[in-house]
N, C-alpha and C. Protein backbone atom coordinates (compact mmCIF):
# COMPACT_ATOMS: atom_id res chain seq x y z
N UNK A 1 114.21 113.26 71.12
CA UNK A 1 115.17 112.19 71.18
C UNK A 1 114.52 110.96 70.56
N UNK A 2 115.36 110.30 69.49
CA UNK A 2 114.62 109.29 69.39
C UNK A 2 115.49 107.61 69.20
N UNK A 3 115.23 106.94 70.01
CA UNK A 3 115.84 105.31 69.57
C UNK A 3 114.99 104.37 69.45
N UNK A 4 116.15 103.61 68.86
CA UNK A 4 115.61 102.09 67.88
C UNK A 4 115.93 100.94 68.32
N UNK A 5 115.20 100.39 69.29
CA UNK A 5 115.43 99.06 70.40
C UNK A 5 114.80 98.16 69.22
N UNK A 6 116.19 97.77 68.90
CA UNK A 6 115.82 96.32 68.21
C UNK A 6 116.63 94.82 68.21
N UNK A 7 115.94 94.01 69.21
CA UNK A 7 116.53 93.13 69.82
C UNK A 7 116.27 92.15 68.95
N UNK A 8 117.80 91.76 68.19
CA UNK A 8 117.44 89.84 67.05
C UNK A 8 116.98 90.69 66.02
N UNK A 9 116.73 91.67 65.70
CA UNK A 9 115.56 91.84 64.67
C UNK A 9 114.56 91.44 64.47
N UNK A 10 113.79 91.27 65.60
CA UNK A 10 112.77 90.92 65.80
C UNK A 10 111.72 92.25 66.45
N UNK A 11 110.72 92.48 65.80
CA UNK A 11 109.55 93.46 66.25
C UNK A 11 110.34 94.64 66.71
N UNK A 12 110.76 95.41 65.82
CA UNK A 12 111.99 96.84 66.37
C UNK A 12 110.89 97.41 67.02
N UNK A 13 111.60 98.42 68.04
CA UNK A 13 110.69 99.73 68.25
C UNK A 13 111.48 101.22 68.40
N UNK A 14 110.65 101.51 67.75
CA UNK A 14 111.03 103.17 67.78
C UNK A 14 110.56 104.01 68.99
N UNK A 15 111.33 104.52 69.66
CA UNK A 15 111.38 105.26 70.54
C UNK A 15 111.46 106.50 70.42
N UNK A 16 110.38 107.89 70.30
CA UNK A 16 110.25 108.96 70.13
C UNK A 16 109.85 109.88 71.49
N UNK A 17 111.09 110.61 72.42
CA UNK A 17 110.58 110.83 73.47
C UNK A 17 110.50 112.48 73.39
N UNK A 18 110.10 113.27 73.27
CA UNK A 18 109.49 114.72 73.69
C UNK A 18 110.19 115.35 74.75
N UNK A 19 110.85 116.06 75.00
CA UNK A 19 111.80 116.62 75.98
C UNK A 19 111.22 118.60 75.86
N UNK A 20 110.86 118.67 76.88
CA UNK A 20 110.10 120.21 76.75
C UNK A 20 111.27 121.08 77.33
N UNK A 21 111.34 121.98 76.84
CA UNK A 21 112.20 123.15 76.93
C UNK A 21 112.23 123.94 78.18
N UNK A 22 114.02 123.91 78.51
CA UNK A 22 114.44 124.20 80.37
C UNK A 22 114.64 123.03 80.98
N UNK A 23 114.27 121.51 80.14
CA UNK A 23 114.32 120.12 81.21
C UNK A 23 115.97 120.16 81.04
N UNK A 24 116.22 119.43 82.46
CA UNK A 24 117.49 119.60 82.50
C UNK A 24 118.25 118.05 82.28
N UNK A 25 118.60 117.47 81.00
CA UNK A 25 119.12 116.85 80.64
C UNK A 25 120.23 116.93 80.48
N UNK A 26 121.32 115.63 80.12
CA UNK A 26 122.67 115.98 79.86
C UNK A 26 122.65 115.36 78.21
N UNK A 27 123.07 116.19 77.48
CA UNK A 27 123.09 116.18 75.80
C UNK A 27 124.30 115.79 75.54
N UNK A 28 125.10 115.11 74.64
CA UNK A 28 126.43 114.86 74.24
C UNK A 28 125.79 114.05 72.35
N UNK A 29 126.10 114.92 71.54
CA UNK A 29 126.05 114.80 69.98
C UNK A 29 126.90 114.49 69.48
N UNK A 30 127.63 113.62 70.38
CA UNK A 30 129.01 113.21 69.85
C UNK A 30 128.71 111.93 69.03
N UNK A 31 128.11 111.30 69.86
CA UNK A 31 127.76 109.87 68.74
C UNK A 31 126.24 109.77 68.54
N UNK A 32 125.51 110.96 67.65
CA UNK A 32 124.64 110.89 67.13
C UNK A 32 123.41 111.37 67.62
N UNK A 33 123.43 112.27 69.52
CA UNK A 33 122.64 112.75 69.70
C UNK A 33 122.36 111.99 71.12
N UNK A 34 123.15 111.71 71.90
CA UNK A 34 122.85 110.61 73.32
C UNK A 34 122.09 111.79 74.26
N UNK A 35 121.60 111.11 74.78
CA UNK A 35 120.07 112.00 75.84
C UNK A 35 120.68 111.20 77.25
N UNK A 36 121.04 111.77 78.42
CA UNK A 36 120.69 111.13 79.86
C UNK A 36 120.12 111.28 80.28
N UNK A 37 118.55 111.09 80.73
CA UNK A 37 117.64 111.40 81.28
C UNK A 37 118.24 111.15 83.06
N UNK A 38 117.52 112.06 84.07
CA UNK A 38 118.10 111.94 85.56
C UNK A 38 117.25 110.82 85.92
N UNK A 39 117.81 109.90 86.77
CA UNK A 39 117.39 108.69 87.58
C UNK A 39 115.91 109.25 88.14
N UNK A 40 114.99 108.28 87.65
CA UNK A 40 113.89 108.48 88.32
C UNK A 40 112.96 109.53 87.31
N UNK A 41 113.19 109.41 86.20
CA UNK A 41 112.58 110.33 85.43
C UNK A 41 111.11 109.58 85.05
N UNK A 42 110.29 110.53 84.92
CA UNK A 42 108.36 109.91 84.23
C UNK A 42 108.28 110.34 83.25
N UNK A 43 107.50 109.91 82.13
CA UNK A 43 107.36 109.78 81.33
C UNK A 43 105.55 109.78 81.16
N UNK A 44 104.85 110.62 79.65
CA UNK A 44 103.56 110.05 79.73
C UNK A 44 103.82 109.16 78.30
N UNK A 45 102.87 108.39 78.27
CA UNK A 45 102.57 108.09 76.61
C UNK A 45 101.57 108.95 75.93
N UNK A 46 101.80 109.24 74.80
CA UNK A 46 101.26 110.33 73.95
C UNK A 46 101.09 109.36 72.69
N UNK A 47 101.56 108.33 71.90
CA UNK A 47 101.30 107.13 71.39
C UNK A 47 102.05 106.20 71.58
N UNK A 48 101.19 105.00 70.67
CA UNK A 48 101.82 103.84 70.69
C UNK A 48 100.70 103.56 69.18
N UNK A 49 102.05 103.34 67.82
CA UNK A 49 101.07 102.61 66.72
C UNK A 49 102.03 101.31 67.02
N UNK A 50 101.50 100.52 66.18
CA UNK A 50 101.98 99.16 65.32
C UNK A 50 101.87 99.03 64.06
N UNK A 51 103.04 99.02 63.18
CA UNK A 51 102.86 99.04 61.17
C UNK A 51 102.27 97.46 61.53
N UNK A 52 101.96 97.57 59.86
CA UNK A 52 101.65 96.49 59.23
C UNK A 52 102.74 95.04 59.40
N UNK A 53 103.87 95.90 59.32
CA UNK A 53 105.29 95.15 59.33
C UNK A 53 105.97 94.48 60.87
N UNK A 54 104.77 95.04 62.02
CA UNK A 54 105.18 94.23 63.11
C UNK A 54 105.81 95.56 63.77
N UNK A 55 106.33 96.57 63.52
CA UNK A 55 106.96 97.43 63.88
C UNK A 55 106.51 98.17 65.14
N UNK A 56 106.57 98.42 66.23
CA UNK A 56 106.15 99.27 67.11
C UNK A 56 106.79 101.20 67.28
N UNK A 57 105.98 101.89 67.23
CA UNK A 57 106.86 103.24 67.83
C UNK A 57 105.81 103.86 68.50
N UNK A 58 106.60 104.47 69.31
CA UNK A 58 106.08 105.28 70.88
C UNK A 58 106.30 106.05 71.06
N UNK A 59 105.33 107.09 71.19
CA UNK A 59 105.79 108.42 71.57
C UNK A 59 106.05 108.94 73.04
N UNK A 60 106.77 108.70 73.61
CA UNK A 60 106.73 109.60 74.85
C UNK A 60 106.83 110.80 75.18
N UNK A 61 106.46 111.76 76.33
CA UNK A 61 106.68 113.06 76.80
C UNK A 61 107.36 113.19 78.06
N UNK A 62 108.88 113.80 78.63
CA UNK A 62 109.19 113.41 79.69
C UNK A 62 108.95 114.60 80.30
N UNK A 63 108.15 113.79 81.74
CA UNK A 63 107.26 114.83 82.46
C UNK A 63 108.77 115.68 83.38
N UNK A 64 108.68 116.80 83.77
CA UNK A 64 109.26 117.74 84.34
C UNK A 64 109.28 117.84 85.87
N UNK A 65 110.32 117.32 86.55
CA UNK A 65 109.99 117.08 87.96
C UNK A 65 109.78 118.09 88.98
N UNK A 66 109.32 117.88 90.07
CA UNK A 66 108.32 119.28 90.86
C UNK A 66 109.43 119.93 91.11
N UNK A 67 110.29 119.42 91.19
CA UNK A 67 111.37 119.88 92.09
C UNK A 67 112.94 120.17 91.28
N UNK A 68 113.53 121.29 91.37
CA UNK A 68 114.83 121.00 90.62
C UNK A 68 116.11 120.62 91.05
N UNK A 69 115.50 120.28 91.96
CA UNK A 69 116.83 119.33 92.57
C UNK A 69 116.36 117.57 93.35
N UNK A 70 117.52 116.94 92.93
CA UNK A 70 116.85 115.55 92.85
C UNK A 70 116.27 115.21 94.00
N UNK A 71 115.62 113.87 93.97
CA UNK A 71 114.82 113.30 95.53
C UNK A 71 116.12 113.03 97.08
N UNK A 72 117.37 112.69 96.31
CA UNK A 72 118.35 112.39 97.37
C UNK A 72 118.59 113.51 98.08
N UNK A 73 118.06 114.83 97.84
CA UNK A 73 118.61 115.79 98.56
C UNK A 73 117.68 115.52 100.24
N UNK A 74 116.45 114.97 100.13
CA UNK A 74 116.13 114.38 101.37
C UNK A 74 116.25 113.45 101.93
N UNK A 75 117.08 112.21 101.06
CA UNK A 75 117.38 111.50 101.92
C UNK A 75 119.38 111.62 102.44
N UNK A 76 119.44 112.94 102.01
CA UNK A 76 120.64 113.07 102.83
C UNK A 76 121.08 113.80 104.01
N UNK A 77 119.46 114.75 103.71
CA UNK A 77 119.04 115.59 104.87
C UNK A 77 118.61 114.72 105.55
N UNK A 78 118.21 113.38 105.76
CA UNK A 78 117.74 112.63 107.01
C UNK A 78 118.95 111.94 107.83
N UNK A 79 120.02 112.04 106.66
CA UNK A 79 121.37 111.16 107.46
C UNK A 79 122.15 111.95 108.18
N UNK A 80 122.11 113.12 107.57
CA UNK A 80 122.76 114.27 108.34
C UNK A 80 121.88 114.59 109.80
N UNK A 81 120.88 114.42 109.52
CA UNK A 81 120.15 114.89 110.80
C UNK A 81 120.22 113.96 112.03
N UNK A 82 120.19 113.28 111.60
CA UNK A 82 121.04 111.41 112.42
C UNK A 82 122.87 111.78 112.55
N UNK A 83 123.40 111.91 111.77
CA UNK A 83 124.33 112.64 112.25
C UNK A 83 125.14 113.86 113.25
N UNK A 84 123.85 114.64 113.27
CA UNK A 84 123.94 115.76 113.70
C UNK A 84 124.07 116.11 115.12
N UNK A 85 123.94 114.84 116.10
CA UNK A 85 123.97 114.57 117.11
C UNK A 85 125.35 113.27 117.65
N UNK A 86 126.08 113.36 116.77
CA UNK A 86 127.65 112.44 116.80
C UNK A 86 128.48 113.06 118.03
N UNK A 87 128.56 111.97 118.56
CA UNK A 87 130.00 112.28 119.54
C UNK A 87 131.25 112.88 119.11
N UNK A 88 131.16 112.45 117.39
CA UNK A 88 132.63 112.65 117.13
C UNK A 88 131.92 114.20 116.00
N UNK A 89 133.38 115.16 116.33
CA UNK A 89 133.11 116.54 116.26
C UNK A 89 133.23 117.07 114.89
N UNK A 90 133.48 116.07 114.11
CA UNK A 90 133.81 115.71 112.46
C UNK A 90 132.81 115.69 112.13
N UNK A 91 132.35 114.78 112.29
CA UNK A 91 131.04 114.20 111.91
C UNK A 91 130.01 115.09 111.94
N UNK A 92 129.42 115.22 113.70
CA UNK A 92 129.07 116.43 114.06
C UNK A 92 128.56 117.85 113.31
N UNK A 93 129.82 118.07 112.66
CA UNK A 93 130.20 119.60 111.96
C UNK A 93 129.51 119.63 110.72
N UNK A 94 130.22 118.20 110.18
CA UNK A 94 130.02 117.95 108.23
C UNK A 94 128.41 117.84 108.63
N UNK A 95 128.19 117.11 109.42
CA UNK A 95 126.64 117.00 109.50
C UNK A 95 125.76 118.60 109.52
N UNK A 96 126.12 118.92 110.26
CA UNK A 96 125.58 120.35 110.31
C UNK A 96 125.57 121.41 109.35
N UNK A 97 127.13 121.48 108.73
CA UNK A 97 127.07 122.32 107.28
C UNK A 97 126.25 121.77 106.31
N UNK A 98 125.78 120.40 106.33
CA UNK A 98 125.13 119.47 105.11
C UNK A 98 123.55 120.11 105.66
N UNK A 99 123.36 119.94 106.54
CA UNK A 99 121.87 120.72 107.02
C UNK A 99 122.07 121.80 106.83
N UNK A 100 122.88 122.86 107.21
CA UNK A 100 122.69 124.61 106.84
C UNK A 100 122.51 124.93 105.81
N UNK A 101 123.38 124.13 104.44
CA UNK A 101 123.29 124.44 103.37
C UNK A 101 121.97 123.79 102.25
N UNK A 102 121.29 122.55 103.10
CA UNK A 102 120.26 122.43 102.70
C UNK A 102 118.96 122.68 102.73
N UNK A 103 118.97 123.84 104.17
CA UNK A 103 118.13 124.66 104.39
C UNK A 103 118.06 125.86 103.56
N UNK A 104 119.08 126.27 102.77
CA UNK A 104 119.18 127.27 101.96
C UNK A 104 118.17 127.22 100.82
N UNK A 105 117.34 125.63 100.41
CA UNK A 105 117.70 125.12 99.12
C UNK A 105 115.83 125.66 99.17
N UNK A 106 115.19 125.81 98.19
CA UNK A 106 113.86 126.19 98.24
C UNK A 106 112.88 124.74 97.34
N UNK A 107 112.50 123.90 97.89
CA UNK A 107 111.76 122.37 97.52
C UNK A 107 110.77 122.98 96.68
């Protein structure tokens, strides 16, 4: 993936990021190749030059998270579990299927 942050035209930079194969991005080549990386994504640097011309470009590599399912899946297992003890039998329930089914899930 690569973009061109150039604010005023002043000192552009090129943005060259490395995306390793199986990462689970959302792709749309509709207008030229758009990348969504998931909230909370890392990154290493692999370079950084500067031209002659003031120019900056960067290479990044986006690191692959431990886990394939995002970080909120625990913090919804903590609300449910706070839930899970509701007076009201709604609540209660949804709370409980939200825990059964996230016990299924392998971290």
């Amino acid at each position: 993936m690569i973009s061109l942050n150039n604010y005023n035209f002043k000192n552009p930079m090129l943005e060259i990021i490395r995306i390793p194969k199986g990462a689970r991005v959302s792709r749309n080549m509709e207008h030229g190749g758009e990348i969504l990386m998931p909230r909370g994504a890392a990154y290493k640097l692999i370079s950084k030059e500067t031209t002659s011309e003031g120019e900056i470009k960067v290479v990044l590599e986006y690191i692959l998270p431990k886990s394939k399912y995002p970080d909120d899946i625990g913090q919804i297992g903590k609300i449910a579990e706070q839930q899970a003890h509701s007076t009201n039998d709604l609540i209660r329930e949804s709370a409980q299927e939200i825990l059964d089914e996230i016990s299924g899930l392998s971290f």
